[in-house]
N, C-alpha and C. Protein backbone atom coordinates (compact mmCIF):
# COMPACT_ATOMS: atom_id res chain seq x y z
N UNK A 1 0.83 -1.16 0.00
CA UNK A 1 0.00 0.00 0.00
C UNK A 1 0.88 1.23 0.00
N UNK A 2 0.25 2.33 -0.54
CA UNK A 2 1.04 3.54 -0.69
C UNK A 2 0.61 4.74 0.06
N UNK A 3 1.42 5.42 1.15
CA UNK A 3 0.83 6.38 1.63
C UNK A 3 1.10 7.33 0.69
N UNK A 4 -0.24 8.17 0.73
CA UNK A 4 -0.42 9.92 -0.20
C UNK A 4 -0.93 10.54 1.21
N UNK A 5 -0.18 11.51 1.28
CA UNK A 5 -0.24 12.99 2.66
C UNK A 5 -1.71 13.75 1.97
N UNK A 6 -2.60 13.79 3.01
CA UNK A 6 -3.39 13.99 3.26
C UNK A 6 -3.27 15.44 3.81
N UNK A 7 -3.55 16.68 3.01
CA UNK A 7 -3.35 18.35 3.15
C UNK A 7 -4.43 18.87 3.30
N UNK A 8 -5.06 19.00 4.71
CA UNK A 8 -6.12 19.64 4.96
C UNK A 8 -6.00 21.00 5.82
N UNK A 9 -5.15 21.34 6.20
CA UNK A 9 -4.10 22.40 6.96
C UNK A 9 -3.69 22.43 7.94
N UNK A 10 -3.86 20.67 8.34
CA UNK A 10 -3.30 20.26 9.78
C UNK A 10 -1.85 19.98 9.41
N UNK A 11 -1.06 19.23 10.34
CA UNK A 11 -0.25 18.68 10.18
C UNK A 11 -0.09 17.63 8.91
N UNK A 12 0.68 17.23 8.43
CA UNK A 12 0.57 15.88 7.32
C UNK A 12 0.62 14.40 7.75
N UNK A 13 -0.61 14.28 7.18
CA UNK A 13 -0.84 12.72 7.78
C UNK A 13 -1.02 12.28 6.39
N UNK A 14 -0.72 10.88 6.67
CA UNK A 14 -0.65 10.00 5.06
C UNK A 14 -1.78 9.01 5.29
N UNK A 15 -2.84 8.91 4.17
CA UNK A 15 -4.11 7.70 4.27
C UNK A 15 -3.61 6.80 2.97
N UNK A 16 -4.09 5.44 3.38
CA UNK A 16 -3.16 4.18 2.19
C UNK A 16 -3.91 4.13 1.07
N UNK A 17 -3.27 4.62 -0.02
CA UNK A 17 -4.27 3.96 -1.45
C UNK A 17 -3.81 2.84 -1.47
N UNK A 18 -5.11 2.09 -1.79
CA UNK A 18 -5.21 0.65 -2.12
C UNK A 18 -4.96 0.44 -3.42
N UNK A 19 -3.87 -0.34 -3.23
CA UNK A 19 -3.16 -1.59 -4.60
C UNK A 19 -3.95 -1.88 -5.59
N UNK A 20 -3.78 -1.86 -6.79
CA UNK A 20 -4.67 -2.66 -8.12
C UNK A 20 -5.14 -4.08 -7.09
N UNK A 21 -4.11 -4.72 -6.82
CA UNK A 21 -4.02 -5.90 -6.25
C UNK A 21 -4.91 -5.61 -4.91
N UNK A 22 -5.00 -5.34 -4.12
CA UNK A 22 -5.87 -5.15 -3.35
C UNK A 22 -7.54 -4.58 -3.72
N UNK A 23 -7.56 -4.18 -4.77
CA UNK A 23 -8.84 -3.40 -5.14
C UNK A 23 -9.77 -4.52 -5.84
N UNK A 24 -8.61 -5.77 -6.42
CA UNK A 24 -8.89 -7.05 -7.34
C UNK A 24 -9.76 -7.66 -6.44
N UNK A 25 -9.02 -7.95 -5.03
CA UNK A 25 -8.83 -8.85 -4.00
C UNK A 25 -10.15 -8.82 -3.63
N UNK A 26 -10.41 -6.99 -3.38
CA UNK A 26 -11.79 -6.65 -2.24
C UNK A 26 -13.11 -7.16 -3.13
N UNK A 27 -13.01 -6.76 -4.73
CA UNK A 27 -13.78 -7.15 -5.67
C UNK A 27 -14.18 -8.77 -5.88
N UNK A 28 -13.36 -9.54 -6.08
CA UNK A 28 -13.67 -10.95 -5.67
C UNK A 28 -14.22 -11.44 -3.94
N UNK A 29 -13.87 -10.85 -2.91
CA UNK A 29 -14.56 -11.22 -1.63
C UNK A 29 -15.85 -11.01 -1.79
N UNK A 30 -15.87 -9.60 -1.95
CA UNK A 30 -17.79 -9.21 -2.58
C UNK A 30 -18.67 -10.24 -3.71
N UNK A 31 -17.76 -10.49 -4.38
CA UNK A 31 -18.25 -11.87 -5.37
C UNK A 31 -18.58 -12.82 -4.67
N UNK A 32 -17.32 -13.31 -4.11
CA UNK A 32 -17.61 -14.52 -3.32
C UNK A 32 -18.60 -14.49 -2.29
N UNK A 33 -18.47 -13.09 -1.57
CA UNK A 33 -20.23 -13.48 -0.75
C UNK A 33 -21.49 -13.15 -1.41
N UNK A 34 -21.37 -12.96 -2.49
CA UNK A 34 -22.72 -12.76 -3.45
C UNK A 34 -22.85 -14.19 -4.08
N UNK A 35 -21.68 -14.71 -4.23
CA UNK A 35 -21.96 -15.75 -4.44
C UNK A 35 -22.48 -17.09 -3.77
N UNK A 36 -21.79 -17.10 -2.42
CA UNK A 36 -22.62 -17.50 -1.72
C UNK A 36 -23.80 -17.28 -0.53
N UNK A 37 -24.09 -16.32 -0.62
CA UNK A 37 -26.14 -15.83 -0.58
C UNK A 37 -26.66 -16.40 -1.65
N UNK A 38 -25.67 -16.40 -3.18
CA UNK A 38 -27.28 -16.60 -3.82
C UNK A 38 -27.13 -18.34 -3.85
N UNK A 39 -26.58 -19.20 -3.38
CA UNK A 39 -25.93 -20.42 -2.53
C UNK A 39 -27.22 -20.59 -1.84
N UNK A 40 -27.09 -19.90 -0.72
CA UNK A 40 -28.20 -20.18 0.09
C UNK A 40 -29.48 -19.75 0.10
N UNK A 41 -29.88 -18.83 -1.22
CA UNK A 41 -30.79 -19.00 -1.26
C UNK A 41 -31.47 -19.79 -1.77
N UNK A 42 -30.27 -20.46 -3.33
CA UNK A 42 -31.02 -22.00 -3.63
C UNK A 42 -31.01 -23.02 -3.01
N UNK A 43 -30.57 -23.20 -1.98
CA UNK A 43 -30.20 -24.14 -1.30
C UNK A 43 -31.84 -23.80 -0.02
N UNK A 44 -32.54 -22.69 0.18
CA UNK A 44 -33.79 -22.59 0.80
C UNK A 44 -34.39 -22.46 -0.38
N UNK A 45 -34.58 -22.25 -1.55
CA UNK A 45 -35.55 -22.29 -2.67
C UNK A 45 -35.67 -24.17 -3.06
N UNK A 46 -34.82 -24.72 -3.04
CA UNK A 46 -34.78 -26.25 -2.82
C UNK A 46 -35.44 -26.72 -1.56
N UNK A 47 -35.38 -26.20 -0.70
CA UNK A 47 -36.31 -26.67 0.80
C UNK A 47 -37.49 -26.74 0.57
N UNK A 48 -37.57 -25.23 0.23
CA UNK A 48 -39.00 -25.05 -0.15
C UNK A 48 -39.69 -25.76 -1.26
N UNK A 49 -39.01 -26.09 -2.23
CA UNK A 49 -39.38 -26.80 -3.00
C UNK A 49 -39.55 -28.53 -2.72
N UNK A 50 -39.08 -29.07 -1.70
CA UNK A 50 -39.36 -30.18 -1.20
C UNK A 50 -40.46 -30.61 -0.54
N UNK A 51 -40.83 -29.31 -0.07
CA UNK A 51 -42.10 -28.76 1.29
C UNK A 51 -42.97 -28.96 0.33
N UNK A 52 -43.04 -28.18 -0.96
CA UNK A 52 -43.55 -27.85 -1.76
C UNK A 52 -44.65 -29.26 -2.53
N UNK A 53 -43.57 -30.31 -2.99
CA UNK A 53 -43.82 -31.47 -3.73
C UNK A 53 -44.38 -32.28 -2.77
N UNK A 54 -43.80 -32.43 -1.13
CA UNK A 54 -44.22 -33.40 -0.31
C UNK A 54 -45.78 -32.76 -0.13
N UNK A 55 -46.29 -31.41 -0.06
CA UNK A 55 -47.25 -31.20 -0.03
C UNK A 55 -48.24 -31.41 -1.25
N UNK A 56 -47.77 -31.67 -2.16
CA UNK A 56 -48.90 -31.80 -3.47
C UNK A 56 -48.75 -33.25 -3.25
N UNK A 57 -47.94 -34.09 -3.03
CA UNK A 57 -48.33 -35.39 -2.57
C UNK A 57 -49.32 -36.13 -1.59
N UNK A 58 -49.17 -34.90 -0.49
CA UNK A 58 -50.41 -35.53 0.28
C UNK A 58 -51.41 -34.48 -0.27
N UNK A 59 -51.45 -33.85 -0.83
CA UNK A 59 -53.15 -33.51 -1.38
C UNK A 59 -53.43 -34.29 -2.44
N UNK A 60 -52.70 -34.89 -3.43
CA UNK A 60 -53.15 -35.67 -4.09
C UNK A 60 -53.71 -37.42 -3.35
N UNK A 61 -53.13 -37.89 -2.51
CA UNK A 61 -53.45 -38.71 -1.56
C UNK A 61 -54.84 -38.88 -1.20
N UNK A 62 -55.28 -37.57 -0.61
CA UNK A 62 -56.24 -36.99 -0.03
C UNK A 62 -57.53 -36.70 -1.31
N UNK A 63 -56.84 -36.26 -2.09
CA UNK A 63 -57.98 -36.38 -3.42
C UNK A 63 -58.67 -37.65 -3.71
N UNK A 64 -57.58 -38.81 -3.91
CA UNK A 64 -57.81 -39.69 -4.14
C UNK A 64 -58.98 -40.57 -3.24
N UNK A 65 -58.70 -40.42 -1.66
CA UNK A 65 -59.38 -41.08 -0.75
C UNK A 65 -60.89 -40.17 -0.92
N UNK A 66 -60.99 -38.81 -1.38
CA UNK A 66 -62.03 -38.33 -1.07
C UNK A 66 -62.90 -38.73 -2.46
N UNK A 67 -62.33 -39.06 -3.46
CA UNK A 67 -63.07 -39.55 -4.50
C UNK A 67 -63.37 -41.01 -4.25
N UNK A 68 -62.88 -41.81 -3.61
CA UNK A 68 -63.52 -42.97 -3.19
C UNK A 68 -64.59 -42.73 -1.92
N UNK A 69 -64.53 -42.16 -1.18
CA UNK A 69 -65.77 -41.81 -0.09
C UNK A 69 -66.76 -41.59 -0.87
N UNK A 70 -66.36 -40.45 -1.77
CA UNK A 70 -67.32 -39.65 -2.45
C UNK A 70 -68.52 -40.54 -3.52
N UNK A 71 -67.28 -41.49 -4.02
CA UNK A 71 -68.13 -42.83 -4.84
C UNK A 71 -69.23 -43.57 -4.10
N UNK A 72 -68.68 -44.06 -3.18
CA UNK A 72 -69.55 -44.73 -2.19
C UNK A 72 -70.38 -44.55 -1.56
N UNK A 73 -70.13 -43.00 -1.04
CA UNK A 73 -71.67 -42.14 -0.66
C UNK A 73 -72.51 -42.42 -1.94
N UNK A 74 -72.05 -42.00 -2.79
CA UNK A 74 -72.99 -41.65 -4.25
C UNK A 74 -73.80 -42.98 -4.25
N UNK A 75 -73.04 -44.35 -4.33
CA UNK A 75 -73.46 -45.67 -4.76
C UNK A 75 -74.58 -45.77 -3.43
N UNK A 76 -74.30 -45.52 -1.97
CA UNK A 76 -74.75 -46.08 -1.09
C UNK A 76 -76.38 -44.57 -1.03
N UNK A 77 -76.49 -43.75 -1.67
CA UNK A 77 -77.68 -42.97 -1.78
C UNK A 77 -78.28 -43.51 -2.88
N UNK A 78 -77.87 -43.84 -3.63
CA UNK A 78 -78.56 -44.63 -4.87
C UNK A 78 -79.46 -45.56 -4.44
N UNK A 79 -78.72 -46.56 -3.44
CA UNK A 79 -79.27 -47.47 -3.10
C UNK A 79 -80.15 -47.36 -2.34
N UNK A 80 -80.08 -46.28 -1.09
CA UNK A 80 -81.45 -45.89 -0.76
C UNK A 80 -82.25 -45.13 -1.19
N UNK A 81 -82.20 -44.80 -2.43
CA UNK A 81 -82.84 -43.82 -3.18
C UNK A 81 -83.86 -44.93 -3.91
N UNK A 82 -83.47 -46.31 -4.96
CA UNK A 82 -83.48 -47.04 -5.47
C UNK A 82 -84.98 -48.09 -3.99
N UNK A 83 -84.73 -47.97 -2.92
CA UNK A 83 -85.55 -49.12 -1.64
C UNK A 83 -86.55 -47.89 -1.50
N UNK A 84 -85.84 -47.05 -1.49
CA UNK A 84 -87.85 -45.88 -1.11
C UNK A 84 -88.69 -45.62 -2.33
N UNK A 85 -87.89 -46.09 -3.72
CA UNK A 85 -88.87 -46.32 -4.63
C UNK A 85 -89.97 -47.37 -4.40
N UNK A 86 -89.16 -48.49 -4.09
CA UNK A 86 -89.38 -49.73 -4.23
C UNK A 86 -90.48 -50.06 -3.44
N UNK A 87 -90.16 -48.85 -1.91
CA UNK A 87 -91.10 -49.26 -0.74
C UNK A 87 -92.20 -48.28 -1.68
N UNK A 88 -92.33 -47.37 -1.52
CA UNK A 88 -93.55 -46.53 -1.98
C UNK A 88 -94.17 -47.39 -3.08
N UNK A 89 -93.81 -47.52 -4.04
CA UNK A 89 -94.22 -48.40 -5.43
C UNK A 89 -95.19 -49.30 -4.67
N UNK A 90 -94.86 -50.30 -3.57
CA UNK A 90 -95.40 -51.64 -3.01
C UNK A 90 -96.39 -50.32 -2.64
N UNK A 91 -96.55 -49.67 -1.63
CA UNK A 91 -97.56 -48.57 -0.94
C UNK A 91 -98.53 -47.85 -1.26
N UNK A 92 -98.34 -47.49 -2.76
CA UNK A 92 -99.20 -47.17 -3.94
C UNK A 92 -99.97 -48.64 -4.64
N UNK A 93 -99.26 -49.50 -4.54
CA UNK A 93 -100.22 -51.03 -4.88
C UNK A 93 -101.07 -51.25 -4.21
N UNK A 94 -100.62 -51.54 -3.09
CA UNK A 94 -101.39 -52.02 -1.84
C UNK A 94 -102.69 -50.92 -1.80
N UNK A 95 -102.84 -49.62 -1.43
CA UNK A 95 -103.70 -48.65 -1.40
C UNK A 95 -104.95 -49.14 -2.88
N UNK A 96 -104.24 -49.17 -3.73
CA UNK A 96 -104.57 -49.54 -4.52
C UNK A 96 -105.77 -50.66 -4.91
N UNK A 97 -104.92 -51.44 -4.61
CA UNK A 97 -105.67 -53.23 -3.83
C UNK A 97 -107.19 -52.95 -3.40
N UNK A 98 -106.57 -52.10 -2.01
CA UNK A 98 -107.47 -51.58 -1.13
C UNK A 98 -108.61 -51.06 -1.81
N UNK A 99 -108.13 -50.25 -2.28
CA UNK A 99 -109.50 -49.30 -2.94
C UNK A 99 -110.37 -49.99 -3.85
N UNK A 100 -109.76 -51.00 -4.93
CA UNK A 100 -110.66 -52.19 -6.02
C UNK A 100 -111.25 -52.80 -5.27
N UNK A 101 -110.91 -53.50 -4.04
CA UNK A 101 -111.24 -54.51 -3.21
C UNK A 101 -112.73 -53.65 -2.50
N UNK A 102 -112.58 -52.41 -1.81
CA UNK A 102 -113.57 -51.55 -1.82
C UNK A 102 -114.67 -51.67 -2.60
N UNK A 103 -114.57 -51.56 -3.72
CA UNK A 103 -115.33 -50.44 -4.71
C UNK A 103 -116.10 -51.90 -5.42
N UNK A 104 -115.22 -53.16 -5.33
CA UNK A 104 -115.53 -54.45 -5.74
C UNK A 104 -117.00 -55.11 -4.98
N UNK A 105 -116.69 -54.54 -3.37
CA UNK A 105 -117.13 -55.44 -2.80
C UNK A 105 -118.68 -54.42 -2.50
N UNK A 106 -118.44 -53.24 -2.45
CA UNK A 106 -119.72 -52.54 -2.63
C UNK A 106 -120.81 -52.26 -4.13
N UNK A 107 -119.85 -53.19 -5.35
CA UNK A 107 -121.15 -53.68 -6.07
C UNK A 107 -121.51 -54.87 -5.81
N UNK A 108 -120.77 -55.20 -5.19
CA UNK A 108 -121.51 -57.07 -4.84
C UNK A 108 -120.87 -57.82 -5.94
N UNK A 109 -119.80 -57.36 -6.46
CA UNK A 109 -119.19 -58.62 -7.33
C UNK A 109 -118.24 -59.47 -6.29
N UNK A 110 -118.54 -59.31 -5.46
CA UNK A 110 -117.57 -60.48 -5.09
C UNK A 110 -117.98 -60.84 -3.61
N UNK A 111 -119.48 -60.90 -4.03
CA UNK A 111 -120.71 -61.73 -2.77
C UNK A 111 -120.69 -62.88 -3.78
N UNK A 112 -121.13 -63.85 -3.13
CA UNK A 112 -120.75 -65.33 -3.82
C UNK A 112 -122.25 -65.42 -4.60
N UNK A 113 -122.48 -66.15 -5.42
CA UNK A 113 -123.68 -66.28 -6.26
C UNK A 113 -124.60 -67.03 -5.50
N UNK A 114 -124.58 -68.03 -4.32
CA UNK A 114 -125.63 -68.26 -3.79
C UNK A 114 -126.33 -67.25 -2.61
N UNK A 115 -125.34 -66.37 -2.73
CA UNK A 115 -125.74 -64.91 -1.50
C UNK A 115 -126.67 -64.00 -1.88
N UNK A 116 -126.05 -64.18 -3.49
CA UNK A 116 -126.21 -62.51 -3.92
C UNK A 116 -128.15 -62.52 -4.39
N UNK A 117 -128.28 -63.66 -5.04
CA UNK A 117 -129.79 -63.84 -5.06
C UNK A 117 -130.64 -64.90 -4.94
N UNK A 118 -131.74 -64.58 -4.21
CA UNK A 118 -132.64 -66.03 -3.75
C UNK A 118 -132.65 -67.14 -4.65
N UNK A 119 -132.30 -67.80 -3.98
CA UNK A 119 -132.73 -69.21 -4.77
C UNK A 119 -134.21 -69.61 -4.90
N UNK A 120 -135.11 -69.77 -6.05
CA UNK A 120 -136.35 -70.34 -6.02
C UNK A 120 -136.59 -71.92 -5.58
N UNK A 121 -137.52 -71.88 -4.41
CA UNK A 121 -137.56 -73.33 -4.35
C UNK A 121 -138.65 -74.18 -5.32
N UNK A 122 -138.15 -75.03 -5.78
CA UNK A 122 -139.31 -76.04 -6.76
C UNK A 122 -139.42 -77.30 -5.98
N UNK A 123 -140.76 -77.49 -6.18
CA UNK A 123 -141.32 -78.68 -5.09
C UNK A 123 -140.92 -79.93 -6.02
N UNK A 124 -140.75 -80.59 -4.59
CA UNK A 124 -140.28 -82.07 -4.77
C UNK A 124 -141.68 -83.07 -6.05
N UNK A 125 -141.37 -83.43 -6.64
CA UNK A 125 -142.18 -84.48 -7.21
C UNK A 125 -143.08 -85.30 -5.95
N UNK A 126 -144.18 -85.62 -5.87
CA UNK A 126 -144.52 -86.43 -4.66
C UNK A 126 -145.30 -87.70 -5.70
N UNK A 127 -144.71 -89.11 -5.02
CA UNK A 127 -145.13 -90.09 -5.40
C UNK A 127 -146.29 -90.47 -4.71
N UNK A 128 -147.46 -90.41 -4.91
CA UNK A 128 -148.70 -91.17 -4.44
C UNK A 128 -149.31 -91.96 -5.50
């Protein structure tokens, strides 16, 4: 390093200019820690990116299981969707039944034919 006297109207004091070689030196340290920040920041942009993938893994996981619930609800409402037809259908018959069986039995079709009208009696032949 080279002292240059420093003339401010004090006494003479000398401050060091720095060397080509030293000015090289300070320029590469600054590199080198720029270089490694941006080190660590891929090195946390890779973290994060691990966080990242392990998390789309379990949501895809989770997709998966919820589309099988989701099936099975679906299949298992079907199926009771499919038995309250089935029951009502029988419920609407039956009523049904009911009401012919009604409507049957108040014309008298289905009083038996020796009920429904007198029988005439015809006299016996008599042998004398």
């Amino acid at each position: 390093m080279q002292a240059v006297p420093a003339n401010n109207g004090k006494a003479a004091s000398y401050q060091p200019v720095p060397t080509k070689t030293e000015q090289v030196l300070k320029e590469v340290n600054e590199t080198v820690d720029i270089a490694q920040d941006n080190i660590q920041k891929l090195m946390a942009r890779g973290e994060n990116l691990e966080q990242l993938q392990g998390k789309t893994e379990n949501l895809a996981t989770q997709a998966n299981r919820f589309k099988k619930s989701a099936k099975e609800v679906r299949r298992k409402m079907w199926w009771q969707n499919v038995k309250m037809q089935v029951c009502l259908a029988c419920l609407v018959l039956f009523l049904l039944a009911v009401v012919i069986l009604i409507v049957l039995w108040q014309t008298g079709a289905l009083r038996s034919a020796g009920s429904s009208a007198p029988v005439a009696a015809t006299p016996l032949p008599s042998t004398q």
